[in-house]
PDB file of N, CA and C in Angstrom:
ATOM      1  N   UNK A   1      74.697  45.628  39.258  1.00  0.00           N
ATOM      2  CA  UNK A   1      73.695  44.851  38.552  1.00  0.00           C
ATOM      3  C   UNK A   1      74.387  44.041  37.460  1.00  0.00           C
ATOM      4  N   UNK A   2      73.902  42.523  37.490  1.00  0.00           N
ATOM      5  CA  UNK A   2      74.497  41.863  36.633  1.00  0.00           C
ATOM      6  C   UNK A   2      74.196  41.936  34.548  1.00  0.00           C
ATOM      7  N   UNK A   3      74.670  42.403  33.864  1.00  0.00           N
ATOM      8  CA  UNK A   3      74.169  42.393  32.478  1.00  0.00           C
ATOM      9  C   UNK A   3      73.991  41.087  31.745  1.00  0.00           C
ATOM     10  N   UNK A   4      74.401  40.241  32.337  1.00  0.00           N
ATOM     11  CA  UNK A   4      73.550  38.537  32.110  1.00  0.00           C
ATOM     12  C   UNK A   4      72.433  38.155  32.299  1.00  0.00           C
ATOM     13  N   UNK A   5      71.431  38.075  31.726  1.00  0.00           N
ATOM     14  CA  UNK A   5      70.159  37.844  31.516  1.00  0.00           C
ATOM     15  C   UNK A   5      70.153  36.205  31.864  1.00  0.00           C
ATOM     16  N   UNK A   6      69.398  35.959  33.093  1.00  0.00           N
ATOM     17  CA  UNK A   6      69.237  34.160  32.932  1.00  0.00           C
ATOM     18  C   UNK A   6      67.930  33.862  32.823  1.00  0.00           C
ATOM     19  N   UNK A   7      67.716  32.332  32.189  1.00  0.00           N
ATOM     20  CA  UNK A   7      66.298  32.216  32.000  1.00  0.00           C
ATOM     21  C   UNK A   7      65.408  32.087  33.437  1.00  0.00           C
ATOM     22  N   UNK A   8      66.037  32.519  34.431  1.00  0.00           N
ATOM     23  CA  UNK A   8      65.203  32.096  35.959  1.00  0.00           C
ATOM     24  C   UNK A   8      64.620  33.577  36.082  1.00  0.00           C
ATOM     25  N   UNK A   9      65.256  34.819  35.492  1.00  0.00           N
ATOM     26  CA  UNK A   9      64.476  35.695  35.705  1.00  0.00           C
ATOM     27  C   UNK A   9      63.599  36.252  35.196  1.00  0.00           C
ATOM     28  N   UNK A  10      62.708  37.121  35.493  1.00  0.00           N
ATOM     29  CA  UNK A  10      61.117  37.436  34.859  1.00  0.00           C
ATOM     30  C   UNK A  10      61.549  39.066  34.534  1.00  0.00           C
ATOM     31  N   UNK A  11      60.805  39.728  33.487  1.00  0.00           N
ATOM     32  CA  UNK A  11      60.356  40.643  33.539  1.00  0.00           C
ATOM     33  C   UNK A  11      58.490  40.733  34.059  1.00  0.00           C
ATOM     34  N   UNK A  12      58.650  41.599  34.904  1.00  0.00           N
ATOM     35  CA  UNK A  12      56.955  42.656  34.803  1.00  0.00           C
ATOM     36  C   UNK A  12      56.989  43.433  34.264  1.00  0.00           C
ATOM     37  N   UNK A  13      55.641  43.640  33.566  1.00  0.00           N
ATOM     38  CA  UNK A  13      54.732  45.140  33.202  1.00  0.00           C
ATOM     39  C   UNK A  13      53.268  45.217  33.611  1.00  0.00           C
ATOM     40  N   UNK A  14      53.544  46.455  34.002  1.00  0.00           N
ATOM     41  CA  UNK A  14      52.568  46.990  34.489  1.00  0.00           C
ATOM     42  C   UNK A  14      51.416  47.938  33.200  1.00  0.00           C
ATOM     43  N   UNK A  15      50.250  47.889  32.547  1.00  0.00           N
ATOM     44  CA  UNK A  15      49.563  48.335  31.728  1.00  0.00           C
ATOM     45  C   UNK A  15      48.101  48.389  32.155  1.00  0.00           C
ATOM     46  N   UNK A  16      47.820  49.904  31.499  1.00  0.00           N
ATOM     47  CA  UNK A  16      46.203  49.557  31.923  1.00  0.00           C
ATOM     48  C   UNK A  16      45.247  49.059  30.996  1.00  0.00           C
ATOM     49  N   UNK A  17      43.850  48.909  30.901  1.00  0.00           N
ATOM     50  CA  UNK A  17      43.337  48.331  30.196  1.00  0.00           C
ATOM     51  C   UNK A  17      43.194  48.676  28.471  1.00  0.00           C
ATOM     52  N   UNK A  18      43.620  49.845  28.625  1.00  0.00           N
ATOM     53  CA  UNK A  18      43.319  50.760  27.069  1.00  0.00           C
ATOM     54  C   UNK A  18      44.358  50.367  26.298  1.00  0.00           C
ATOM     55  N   UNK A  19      45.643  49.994  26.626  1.00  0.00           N
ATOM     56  CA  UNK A  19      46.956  50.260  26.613  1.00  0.00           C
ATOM     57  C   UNK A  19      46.907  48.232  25.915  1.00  0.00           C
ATOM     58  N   UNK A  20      46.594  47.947  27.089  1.00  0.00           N
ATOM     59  CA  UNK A  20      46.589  46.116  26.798  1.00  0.00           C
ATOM     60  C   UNK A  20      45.624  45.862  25.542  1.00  0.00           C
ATOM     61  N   UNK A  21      43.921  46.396  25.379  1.00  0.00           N
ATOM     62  CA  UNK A  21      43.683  46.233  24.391  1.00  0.00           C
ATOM     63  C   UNK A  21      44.024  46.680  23.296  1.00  0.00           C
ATOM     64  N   UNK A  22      44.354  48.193  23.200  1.00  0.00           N
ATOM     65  CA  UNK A  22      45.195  48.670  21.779  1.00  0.00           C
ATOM     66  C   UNK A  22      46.270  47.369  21.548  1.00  0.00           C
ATOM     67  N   UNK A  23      47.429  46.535  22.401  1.00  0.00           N
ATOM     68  CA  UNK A  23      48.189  45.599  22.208  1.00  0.00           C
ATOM     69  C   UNK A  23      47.825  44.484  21.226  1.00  0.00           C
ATOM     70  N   UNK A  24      45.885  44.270  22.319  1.00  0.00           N
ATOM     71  CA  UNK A  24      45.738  42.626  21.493  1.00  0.00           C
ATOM     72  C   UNK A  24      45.452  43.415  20.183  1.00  0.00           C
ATOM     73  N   UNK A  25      44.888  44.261  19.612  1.00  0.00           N
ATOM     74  CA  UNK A  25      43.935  44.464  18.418  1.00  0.00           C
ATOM     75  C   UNK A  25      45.546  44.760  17.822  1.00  0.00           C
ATOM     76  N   UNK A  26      46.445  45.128  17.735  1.00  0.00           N
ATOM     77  CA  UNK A  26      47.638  45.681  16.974  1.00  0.00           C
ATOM     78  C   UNK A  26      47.985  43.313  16.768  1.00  0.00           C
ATOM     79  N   UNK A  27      48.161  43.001  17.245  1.00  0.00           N
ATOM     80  CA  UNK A  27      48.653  41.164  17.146  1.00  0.00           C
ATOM     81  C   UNK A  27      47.266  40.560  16.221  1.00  0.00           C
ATOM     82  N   UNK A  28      46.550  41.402  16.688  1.00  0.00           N
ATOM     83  CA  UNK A  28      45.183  40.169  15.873  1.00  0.00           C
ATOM     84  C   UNK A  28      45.620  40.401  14.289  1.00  0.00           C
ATOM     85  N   UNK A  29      45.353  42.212  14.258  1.00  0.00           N
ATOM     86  CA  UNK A  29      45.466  43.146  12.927  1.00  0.00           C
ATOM     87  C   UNK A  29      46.595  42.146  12.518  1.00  0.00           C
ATOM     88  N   UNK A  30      48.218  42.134  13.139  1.00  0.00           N
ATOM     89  CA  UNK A  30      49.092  41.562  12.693  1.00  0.00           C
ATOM     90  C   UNK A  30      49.034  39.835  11.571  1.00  0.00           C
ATOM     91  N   UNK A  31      48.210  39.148  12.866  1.00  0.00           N
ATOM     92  CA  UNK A  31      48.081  37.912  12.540  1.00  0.00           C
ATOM     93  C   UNK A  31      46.786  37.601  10.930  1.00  0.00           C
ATOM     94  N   UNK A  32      46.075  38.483  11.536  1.00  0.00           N
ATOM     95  CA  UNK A  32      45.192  38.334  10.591  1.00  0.00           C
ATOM     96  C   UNK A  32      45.878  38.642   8.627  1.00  0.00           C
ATOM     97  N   UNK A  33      46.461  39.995   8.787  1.00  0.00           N
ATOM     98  CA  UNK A  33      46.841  40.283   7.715  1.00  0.00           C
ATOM     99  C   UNK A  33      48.171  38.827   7.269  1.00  0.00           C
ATOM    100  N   UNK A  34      48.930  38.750   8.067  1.00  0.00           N
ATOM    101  CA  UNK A  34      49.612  37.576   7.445  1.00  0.00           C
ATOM    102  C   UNK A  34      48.928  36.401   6.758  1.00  0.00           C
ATOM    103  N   UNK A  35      47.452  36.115   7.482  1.00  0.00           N
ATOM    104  CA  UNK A  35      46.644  35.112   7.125  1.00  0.00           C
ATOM    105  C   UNK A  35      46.398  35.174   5.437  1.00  0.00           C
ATOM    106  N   UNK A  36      45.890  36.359   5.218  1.00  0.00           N
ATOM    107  CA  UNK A  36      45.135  36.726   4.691  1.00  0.00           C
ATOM    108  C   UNK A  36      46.113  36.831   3.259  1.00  0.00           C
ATOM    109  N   UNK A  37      47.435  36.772   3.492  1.00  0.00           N
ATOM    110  CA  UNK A  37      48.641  37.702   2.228  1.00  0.00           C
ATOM    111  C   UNK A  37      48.814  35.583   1.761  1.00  0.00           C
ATOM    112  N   UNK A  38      48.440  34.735   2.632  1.00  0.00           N
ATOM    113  CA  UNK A  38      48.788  33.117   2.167  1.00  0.00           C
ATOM    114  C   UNK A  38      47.818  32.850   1.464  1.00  0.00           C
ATOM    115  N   UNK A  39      48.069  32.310   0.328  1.00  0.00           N
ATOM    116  CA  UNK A  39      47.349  31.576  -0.623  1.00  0.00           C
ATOM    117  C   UNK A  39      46.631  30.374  -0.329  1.00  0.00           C
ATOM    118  N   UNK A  40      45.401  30.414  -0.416  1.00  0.00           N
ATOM    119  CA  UNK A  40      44.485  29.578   0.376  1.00  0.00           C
ATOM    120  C   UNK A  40      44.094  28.611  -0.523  1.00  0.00           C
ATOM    121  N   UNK A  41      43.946  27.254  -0.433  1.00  0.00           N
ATOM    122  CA  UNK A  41      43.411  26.660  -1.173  1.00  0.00           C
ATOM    123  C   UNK A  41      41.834  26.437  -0.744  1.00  0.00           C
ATOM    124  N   UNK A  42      40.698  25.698  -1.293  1.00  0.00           N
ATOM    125  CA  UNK A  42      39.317  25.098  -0.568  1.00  0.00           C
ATOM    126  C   UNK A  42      39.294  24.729  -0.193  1.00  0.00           C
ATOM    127  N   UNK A  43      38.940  24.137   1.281  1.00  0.00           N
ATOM    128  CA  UNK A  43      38.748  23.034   2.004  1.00  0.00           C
ATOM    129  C   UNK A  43      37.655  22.439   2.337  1.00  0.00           C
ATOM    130  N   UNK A  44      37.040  21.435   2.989  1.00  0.00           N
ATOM    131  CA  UNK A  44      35.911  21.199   3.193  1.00  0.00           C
ATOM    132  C   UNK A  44      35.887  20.467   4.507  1.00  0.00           C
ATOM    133  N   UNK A  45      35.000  20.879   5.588  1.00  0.00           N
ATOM    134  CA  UNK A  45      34.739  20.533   6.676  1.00  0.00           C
ATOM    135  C   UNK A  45      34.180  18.975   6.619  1.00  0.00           C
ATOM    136  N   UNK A  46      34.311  18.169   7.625  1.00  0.00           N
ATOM    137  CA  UNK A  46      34.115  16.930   8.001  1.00  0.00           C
ATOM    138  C   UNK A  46      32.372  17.249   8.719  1.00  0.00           C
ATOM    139  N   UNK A  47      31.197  17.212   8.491  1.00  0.00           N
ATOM    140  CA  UNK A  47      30.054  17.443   8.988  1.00  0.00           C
ATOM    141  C   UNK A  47      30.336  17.267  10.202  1.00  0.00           C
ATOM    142  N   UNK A  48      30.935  15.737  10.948  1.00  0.00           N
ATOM    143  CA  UNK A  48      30.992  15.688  12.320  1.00  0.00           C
ATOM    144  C   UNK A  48      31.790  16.049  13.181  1.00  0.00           C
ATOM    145  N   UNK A  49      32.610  17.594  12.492  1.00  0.00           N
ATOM    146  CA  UNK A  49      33.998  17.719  13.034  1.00  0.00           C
ATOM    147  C   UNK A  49      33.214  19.092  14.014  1.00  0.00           C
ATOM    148  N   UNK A  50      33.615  19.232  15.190  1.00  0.00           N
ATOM    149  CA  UNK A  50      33.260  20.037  16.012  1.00  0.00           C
ATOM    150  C   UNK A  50      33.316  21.613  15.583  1.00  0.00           C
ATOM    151  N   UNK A  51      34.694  22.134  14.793  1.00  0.00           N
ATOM    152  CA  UNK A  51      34.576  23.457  13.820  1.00  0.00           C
ATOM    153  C   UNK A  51      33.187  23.428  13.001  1.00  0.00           C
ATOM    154  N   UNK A  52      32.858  22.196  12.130  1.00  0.00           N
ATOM    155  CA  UNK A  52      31.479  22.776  11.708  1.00  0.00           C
ATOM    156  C   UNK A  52      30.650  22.569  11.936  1.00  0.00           C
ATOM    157  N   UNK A  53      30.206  22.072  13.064  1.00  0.00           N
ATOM    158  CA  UNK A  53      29.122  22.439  14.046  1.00  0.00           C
ATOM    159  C   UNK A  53      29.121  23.876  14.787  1.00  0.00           C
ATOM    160  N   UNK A  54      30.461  24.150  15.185  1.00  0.00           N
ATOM    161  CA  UNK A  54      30.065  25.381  15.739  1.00  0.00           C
ATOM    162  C   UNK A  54      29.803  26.167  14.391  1.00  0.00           C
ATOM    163  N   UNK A  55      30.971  25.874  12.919  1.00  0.00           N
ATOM    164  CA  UNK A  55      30.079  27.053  12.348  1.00  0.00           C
ATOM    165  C   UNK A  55      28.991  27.157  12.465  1.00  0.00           C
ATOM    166  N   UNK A  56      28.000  25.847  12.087  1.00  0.00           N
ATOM    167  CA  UNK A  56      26.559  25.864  11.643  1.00  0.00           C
ATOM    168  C   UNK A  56      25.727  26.564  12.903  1.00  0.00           C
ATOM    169  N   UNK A  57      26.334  26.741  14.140  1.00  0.00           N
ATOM    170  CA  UNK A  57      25.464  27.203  15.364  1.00  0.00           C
ATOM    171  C   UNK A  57      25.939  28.813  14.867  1.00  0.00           C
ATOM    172  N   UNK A  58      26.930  29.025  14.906  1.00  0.00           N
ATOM    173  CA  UNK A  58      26.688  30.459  14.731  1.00  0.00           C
ATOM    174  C   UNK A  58      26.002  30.974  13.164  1.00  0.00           C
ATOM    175  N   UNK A  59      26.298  30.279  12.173  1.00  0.00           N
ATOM    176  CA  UNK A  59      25.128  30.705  11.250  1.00  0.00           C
ATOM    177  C   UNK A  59      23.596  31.086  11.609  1.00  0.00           C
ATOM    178  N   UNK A  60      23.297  29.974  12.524  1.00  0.00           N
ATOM    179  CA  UNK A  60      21.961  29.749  13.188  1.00  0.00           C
ATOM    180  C   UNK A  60      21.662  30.914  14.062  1.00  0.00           C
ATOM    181  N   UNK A  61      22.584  31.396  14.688  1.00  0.00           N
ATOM    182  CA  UNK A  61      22.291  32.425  16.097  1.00  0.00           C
ATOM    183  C   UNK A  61      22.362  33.862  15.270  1.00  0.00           C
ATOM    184  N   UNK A  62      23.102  33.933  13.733  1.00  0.00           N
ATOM    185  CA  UNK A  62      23.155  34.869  13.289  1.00  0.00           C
ATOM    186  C   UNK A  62      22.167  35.239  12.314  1.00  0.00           C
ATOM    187  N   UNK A  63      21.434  34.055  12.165  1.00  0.00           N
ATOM    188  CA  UNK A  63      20.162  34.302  11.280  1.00  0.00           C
ATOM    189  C   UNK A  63      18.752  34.583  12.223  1.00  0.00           C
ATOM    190  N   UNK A  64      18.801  34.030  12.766  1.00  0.00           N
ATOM    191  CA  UNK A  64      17.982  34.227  14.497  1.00  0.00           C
ATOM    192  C   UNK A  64      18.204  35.812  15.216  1.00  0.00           C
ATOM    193  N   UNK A  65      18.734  36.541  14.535  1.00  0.00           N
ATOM    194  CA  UNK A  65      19.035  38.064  15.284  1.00  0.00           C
ATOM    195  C   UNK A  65      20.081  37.673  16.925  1.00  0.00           C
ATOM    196  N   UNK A  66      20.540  36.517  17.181  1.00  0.00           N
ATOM    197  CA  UNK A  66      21.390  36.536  18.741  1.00  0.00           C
ATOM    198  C   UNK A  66      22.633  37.151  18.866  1.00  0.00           C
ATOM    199  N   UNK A  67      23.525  37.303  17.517  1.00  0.00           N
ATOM    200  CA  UNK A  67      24.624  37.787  17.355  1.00  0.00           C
ATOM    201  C   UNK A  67      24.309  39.385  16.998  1.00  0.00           C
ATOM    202  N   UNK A  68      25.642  39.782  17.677  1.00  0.00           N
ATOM    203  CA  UNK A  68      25.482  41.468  17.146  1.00  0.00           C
ATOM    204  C   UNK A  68      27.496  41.429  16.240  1.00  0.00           C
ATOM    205  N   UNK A  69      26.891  42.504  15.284  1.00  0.00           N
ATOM    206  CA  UNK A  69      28.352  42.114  14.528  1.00  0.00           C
ATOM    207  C   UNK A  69      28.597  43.853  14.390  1.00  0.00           C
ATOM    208  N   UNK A  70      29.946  43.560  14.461  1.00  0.00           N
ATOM    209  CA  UNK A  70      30.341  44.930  14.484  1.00  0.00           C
ATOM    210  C   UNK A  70      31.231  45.980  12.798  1.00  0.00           C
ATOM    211  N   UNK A  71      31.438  46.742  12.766  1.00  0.00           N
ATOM    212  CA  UNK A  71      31.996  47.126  11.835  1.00  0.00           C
ATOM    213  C   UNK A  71      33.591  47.067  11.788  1.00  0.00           C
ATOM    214  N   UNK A  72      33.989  47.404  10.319  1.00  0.00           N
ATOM    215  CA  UNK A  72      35.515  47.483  10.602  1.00  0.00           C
ATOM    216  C   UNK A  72      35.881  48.315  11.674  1.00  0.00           C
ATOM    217  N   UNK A  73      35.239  49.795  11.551  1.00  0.00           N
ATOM    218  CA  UNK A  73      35.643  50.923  12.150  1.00  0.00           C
ATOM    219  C   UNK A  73      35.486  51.015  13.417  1.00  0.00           C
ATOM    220  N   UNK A  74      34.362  49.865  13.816  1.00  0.00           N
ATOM    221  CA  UNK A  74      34.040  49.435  15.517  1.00  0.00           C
ATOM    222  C   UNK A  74      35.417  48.993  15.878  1.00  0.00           C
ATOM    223  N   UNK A  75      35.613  48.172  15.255  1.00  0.00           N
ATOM    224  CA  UNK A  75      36.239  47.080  16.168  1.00  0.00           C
ATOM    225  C   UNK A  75      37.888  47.252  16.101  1.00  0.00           C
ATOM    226  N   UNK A  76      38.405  48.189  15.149  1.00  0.00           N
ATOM    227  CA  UNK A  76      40.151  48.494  14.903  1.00  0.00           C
ATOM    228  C   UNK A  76      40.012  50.205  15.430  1.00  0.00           C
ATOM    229  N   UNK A  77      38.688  50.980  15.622  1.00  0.00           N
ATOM    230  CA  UNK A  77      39.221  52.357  15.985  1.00  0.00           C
ATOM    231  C   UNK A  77      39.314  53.326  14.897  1.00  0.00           C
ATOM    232  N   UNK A  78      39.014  52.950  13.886  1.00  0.00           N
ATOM    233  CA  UNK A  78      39.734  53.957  12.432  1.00  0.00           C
ATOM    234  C   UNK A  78      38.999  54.458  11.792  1.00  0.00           C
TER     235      UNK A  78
END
């Protein structure tokens, strides 16, 4: 077996579903906390910019009872 790695070859993995979501929620947790440690300044949405329209729809669906929201402890396991 050759110990040269070329970019033509692939690794597989094989994972089951419990295994893959513990993965994404460990990258979100990751990403999120980096978000969160940057110093944010205010910004303000463009009314006709498609982000705040969808905010304003999900405000709407969440004042309307359509959304279900979950807890910390739902949604990380802890």
């Amino acid at each position: 077996m050759n110990d040269n790695i070329t970019a033509s070859q692939k690794n597989e993995v094989t994972m089951n579903v419990e295994h893959l979501e513990n993965l994404i929620r460990k990258v979100i947790r990751e990403e999120l906390i980096k978000f969160s440690a940057q110093e944010l300044g205010i910004f303000q949405l463009d009314k006709e910019s498609q982000l705040y329209n969808d905010m304003e729809d999900i405000l709407k669906r969440k004042e309307s009872g359509q959304l279900i929201f979950y807890t910390h402890e739902e949604i990380w396991n802890e």
